[in-house]
Every structure is written in C-alpha cells, then in structure tokens.
PDB file of N, CA and C in Angstrom:
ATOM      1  N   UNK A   1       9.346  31.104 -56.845  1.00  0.00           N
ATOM      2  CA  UNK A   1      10.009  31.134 -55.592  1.00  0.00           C
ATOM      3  C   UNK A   1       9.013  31.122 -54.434  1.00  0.00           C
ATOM      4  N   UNK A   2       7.671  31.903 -54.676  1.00  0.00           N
ATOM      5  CA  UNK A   2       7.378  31.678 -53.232  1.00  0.00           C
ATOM      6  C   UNK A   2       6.473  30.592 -53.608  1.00  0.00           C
ATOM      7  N   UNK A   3       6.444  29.436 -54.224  1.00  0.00           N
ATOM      8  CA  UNK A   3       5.905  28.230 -54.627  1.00  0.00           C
ATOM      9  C   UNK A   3       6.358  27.186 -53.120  1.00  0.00           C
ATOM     10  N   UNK A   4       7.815  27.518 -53.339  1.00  0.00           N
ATOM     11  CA  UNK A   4       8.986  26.534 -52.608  1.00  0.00           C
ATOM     12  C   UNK A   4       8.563  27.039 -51.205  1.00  0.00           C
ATOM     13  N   UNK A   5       8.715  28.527 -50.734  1.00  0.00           N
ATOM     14  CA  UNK A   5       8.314  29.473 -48.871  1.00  0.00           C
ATOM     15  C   UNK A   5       6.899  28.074 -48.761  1.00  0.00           C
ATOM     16  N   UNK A   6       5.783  28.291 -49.583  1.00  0.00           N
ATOM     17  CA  UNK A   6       4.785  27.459 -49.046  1.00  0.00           C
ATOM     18  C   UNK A   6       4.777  26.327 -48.600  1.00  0.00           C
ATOM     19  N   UNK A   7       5.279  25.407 -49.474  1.00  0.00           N
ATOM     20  CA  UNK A   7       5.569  24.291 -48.796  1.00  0.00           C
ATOM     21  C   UNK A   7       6.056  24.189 -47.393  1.00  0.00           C
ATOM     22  N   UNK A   8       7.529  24.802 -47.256  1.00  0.00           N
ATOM     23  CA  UNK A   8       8.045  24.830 -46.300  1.00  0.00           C
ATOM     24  C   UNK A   8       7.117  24.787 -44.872  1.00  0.00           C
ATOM     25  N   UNK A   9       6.498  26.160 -45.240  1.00  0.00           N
ATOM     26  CA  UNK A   9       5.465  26.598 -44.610  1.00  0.00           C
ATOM     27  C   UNK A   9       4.464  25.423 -43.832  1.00  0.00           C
ATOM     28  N   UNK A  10       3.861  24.868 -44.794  1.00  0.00           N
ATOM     29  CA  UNK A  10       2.897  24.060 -44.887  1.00  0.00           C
ATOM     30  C   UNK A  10       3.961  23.099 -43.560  1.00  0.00           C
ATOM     31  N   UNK A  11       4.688  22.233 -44.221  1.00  0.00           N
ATOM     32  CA  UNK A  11       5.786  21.000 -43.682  1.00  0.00           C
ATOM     33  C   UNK A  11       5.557  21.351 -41.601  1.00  0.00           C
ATOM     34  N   UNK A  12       6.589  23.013 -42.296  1.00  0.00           N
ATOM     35  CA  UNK A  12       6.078  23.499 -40.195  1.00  0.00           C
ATOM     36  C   UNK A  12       5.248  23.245 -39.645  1.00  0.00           C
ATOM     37  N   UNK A  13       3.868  23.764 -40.358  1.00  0.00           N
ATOM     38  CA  UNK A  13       2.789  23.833 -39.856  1.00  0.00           C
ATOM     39  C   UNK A  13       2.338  22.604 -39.573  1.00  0.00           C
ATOM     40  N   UNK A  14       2.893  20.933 -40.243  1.00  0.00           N
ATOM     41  CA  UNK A  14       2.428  19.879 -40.023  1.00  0.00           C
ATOM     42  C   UNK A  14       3.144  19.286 -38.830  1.00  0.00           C
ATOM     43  N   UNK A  15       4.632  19.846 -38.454  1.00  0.00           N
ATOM     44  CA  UNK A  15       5.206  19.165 -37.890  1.00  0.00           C
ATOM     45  C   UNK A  15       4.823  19.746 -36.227  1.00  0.00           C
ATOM     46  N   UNK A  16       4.549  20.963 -36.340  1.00  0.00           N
ATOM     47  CA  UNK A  16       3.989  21.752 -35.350  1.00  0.00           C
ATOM     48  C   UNK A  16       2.399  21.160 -35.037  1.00  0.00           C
ATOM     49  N   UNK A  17       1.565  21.198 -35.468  1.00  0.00           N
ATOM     50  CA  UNK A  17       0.176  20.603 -35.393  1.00  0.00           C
ATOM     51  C   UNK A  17       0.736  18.974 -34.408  1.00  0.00           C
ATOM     52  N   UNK A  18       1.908  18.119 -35.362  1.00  0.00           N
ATOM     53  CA  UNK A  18       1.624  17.094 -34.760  1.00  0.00           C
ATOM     54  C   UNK A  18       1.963  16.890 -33.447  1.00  0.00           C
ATOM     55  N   UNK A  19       3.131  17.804 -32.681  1.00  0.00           N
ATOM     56  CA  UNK A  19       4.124  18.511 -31.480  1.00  0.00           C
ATOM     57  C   UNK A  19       2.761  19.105 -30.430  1.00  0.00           C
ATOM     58  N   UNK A  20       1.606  19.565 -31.260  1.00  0.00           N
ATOM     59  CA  UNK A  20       0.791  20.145 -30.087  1.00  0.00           C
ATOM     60  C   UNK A  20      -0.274  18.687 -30.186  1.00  0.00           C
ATOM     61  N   UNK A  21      -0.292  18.009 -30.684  1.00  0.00           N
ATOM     62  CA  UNK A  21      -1.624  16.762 -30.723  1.00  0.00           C
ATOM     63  C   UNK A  21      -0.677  15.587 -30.052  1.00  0.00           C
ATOM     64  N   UNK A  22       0.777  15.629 -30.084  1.00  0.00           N
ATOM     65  CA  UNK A  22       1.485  15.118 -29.350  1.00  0.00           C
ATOM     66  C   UNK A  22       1.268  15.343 -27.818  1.00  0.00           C
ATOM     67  N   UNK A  23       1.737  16.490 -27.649  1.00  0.00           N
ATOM     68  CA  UNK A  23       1.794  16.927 -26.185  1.00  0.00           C
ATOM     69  C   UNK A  23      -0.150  16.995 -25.703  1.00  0.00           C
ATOM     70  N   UNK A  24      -1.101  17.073 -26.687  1.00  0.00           N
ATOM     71  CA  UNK A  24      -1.864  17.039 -26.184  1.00  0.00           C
ATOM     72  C   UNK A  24      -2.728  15.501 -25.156  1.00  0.00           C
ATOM     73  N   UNK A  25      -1.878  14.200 -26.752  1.00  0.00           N
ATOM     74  CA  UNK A  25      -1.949  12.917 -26.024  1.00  0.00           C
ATOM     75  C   UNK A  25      -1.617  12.664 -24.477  1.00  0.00           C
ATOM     76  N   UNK A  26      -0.320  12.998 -24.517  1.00  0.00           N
ATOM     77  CA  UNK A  26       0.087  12.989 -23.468  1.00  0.00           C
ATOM     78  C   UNK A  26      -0.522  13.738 -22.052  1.00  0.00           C
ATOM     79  N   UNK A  27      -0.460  14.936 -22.268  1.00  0.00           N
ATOM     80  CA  UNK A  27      -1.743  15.526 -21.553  1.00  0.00           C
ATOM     81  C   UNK A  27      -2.755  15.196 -20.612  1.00  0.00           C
ATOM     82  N   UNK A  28      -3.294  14.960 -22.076  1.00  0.00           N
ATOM     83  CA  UNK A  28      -5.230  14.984 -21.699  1.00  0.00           C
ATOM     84  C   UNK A  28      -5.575  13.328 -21.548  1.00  0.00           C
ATOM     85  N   UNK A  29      -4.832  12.107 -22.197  1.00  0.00           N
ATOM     86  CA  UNK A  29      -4.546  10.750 -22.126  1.00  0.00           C
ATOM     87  C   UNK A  29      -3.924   9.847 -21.050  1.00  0.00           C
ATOM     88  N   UNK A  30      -2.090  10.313 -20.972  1.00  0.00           N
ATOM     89  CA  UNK A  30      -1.598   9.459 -20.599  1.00  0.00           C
ATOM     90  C   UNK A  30      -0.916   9.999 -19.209  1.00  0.00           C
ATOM     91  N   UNK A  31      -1.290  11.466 -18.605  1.00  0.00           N
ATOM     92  CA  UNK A  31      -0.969  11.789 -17.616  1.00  0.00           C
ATOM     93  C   UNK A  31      -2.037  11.040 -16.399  1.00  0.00           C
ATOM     94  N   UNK A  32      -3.458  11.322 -16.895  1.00  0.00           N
ATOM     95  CA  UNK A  32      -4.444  11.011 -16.401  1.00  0.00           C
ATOM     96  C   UNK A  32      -4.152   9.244 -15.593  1.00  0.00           C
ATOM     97  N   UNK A  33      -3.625   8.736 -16.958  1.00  0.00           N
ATOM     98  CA  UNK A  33      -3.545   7.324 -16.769  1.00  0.00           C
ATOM     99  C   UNK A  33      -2.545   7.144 -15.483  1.00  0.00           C
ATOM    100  N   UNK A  34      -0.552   7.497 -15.336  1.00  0.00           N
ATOM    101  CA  UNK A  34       0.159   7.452 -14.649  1.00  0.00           C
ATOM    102  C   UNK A  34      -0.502   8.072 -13.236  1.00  0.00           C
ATOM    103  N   UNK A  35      -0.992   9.031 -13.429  1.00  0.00           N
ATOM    104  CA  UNK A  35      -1.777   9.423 -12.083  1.00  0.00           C
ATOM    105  C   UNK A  35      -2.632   8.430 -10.961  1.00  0.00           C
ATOM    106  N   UNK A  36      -3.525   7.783 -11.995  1.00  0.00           N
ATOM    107  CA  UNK A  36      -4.500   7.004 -11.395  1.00  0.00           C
ATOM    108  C   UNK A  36      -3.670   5.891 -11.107  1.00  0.00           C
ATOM    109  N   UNK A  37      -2.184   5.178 -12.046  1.00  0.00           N
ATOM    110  CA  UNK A  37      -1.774   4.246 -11.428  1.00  0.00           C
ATOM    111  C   UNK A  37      -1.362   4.552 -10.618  1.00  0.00           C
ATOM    112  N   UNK A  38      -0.457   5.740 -10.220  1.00  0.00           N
ATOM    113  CA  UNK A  38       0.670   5.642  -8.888  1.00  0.00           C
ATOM    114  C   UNK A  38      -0.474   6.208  -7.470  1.00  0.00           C
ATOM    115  N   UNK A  39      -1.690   6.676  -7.675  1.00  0.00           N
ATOM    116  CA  UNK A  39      -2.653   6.180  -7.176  1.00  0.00           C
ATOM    117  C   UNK A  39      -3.525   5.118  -6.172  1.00  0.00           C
ATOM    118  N   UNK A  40      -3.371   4.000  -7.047  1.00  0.00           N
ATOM    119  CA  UNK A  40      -3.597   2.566  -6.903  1.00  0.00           C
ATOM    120  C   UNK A  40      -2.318   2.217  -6.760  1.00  0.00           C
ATOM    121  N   UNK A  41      -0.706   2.124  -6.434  1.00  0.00           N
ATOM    122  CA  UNK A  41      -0.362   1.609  -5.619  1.00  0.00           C
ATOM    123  C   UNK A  41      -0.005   2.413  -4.668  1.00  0.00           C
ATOM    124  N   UNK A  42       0.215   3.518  -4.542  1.00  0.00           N
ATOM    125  CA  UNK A  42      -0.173   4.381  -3.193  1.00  0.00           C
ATOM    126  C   UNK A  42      -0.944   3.746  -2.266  1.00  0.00           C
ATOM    127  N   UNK A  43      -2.563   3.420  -2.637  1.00  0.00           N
ATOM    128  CA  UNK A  43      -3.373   2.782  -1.630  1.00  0.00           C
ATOM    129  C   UNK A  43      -3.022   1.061  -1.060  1.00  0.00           C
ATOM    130  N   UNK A  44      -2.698   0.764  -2.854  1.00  0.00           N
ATOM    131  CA  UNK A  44      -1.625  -0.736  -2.120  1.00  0.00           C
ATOM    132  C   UNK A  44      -1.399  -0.804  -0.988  1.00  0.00           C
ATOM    133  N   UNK A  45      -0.261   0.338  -1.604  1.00  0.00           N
ATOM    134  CA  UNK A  45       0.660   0.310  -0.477  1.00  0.00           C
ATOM    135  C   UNK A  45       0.103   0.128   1.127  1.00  0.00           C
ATOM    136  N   UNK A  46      -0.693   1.547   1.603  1.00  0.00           N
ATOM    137  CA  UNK A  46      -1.172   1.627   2.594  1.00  0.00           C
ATOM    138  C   UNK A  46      -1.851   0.391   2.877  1.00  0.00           C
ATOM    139  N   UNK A  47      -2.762  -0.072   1.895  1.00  0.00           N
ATOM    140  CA  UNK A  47      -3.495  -1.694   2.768  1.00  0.00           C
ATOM    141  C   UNK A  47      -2.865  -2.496   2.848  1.00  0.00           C
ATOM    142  N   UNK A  48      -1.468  -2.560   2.395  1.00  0.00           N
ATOM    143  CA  UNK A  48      -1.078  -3.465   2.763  1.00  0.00           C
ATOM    144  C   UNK A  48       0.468  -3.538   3.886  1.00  0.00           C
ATOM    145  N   UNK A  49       0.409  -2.486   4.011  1.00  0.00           N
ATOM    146  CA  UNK A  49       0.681  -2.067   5.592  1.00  0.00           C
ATOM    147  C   UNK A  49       0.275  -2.024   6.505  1.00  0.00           C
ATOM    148  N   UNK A  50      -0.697  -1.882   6.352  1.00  0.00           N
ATOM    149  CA  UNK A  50      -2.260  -1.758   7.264  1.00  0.00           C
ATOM    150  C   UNK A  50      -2.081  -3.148   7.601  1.00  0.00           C
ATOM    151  N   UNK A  51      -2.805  -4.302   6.723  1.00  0.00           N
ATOM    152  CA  UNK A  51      -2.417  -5.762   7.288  1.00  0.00           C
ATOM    153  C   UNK A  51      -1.404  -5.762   7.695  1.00  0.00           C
ATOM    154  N   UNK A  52      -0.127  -5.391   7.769  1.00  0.00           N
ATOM    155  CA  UNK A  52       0.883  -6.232   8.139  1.00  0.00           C
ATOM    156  C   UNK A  52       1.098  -5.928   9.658  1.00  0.00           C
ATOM    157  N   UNK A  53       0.148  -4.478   9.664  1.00  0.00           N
ATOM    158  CA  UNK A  53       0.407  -4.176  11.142  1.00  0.00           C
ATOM    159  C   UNK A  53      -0.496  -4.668  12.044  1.00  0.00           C
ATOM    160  N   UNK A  54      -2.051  -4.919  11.437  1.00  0.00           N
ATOM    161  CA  UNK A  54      -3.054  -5.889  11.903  1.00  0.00           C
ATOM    162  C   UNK A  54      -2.422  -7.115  12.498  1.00  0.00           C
ATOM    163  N   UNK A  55      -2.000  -7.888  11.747  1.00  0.00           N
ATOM    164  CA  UNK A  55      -1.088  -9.369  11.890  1.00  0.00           C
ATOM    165  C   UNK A  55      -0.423  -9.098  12.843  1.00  0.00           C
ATOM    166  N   UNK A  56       0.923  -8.457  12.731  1.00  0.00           N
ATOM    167  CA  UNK A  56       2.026  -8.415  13.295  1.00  0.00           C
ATOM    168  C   UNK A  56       1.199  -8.326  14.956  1.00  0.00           C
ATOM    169  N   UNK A  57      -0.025  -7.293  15.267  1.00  0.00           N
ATOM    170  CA  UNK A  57      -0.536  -6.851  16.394  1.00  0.00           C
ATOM    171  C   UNK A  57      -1.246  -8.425  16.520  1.00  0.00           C
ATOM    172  N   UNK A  58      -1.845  -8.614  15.881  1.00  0.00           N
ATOM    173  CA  UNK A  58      -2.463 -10.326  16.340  1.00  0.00           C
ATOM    174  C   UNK A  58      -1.354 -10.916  16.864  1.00  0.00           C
ATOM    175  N   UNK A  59      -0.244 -11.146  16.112  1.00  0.00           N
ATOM    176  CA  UNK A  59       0.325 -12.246  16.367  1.00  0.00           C
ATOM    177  C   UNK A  59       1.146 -12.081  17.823  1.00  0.00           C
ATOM    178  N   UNK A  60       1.472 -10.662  17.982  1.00  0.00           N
ATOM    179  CA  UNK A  60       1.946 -10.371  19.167  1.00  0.00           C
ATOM    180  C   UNK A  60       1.000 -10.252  20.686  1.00  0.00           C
ATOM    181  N   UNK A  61      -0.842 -10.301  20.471  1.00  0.00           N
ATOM    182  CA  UNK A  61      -1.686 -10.503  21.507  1.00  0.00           C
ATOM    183  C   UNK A  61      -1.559 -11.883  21.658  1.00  0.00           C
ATOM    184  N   UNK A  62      -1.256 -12.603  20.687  1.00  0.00           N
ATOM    185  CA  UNK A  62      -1.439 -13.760  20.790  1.00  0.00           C
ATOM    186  C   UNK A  62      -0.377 -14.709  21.466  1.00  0.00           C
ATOM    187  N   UNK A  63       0.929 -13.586  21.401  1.00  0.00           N
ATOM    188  CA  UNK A  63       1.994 -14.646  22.202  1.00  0.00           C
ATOM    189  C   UNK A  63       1.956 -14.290  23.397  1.00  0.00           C
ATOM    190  N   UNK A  64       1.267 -13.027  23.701  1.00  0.00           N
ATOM    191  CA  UNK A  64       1.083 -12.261  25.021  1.00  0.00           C
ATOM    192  C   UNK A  64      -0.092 -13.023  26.148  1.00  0.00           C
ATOM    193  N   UNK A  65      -1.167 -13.485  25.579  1.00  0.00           N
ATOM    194  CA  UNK A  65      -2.002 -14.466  25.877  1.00  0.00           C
ATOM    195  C   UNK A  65      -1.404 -15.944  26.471  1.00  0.00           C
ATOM    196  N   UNK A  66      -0.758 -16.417  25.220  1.00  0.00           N
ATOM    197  CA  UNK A  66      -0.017 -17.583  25.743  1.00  0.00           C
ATOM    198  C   UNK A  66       0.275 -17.741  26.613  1.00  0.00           C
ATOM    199  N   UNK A  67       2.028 -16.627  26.838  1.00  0.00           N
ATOM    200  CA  UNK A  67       2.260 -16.590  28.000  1.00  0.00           C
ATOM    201  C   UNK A  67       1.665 -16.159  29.281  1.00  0.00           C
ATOM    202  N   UNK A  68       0.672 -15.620  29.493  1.00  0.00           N
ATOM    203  CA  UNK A  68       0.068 -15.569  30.127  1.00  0.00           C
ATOM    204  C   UNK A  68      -0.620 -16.563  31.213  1.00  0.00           C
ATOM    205  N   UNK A  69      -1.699 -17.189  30.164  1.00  0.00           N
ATOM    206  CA  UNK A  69      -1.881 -19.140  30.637  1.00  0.00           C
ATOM    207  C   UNK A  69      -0.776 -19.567  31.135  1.00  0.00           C
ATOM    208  N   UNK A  70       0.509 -19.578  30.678  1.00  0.00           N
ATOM    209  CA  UNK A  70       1.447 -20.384  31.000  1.00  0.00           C
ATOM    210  C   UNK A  70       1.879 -20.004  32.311  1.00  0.00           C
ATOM    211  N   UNK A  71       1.801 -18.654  32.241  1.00  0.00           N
ATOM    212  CA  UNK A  71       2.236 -18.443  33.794  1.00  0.00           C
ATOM    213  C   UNK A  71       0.898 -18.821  34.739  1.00  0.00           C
ATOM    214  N   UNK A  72       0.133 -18.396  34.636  1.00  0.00           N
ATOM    215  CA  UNK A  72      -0.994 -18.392  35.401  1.00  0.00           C
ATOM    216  C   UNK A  72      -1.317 -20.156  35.711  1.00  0.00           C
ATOM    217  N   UNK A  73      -1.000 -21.034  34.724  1.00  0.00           N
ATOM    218  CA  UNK A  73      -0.891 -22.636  34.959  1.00  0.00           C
ATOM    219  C   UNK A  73      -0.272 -23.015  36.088  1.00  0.00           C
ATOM    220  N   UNK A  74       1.126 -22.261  35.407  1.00  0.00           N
ATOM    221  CA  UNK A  74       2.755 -22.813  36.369  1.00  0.00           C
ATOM    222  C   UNK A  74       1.922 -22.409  38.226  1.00  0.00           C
ATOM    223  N   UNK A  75       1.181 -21.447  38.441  1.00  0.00           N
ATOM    224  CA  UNK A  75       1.152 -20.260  39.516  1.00  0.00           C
ATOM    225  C   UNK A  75      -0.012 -21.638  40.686  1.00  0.00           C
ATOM    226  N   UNK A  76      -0.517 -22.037  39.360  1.00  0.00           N
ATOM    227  CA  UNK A  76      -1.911 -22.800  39.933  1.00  0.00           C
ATOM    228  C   UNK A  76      -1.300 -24.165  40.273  1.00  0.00           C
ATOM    229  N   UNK A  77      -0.431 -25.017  39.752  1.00  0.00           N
ATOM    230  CA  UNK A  77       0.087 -26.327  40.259  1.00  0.00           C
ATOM    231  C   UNK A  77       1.499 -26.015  41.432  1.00  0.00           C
ATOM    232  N   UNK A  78       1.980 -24.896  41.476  1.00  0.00           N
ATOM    233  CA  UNK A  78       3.112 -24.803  42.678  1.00  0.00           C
ATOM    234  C   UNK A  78       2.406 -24.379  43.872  1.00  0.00           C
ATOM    235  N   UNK A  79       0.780 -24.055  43.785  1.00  0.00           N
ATOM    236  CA  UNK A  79       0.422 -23.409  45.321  1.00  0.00           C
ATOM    237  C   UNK A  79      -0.236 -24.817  45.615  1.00  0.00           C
ATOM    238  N   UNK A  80      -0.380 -24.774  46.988  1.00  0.00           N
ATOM    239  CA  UNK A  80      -0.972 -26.084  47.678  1.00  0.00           C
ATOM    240  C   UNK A  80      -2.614 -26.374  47.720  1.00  0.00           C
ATOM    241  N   UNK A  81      -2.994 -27.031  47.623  1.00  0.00           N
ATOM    242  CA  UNK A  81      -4.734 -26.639  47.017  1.00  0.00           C
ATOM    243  C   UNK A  81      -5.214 -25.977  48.482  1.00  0.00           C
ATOM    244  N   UNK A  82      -6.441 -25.590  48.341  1.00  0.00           N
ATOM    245  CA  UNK A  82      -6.807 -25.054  49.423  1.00  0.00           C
ATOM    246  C   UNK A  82      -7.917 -25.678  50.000  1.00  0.00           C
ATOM    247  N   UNK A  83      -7.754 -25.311  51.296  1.00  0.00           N
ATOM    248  CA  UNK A  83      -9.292 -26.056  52.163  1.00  0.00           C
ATOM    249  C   UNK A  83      -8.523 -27.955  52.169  1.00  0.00           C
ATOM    250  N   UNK A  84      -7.564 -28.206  52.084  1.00  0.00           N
ATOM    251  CA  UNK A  84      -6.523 -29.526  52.499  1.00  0.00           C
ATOM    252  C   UNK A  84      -6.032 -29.342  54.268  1.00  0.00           C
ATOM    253  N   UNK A  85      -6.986 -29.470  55.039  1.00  0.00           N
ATOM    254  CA  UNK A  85      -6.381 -29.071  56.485  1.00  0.00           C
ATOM    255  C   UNK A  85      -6.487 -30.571  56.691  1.00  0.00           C
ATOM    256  N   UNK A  86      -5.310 -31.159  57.765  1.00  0.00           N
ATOM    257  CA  UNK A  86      -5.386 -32.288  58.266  1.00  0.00           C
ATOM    258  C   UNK A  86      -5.584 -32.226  59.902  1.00  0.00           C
ATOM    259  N   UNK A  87      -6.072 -32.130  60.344  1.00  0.00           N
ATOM    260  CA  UNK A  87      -6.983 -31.831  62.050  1.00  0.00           C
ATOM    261  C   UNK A  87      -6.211 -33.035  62.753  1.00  0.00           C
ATOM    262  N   UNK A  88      -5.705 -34.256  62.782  1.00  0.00           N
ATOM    263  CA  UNK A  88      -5.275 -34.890  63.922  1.00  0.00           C
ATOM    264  C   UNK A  88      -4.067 -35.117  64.835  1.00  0.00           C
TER     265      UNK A  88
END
C-alpha cells in the first residue's frame, strides 16, 4: 500500500515542478519579452506623432507663407509706382 501513496506522490511532485518551471518561463522569459514589445510601440507611437505634428506644422508655415506673398504681391501691383510725377 504505501508502494501506490509514492507514486502518487512522485506524479504531484512532477506536475507541481512543471506549474513552477511553467510560471517560471513565463516570468523570467516571456514577461520580459511583452514588456520590451509594448515598449517599442509605445515609442512608435510617440515618433510617430512627433512627425505628424512636425509635418502638419510645416505644412501649415507653409500655407501661411504663401499667403502671405500673395497678399504682399496683390498690395505691390494695386499701389501706383512711386517717384511717377508728371510736372507739366
């Protein structure tokens, strides 16, 4: 009879060993890993927000500029040139 307790015994002890080398994979392995990915797109993320706000700010100096010239063009052909006096 206590032939049969040992085994048993033993079986626990294997299924338990593999429950802590389990949880240890996970652990000491594959936490490490999910970490470092959500990590790397965390920073993704940020650079590539970062550009979009770079751009978005270019593209908006850049229409700001435009119009600018455009007015400053329009401002320069509606005034009358200067130093045009006609004396007679």
């Amino acid at each position: 009879m206590s032939g049969r307790g040992k085994g048993k015994r033993s079986a626990q002890g294997g299924l338990a060993t593999a429950g802590v080398a389990a949880l240890a994979v996970v652990c000491c392995a594959a936490l490490p890993l999910v970490i470092a990915l959500a990590g790397s797109v965390a920073i993704g993320t940020v650079l590539g927000v970062g550009v979009g706000v770079a751009a978005a700010a270019g593209l908006a100096a850049a229409i700001v500029l435009r119009a600018r010239r455009r007015r400053s063009s329009t401002r320069r052909t509606e005034s009358p040139p200067q130093g045009s006096y006609r004396g007679s």
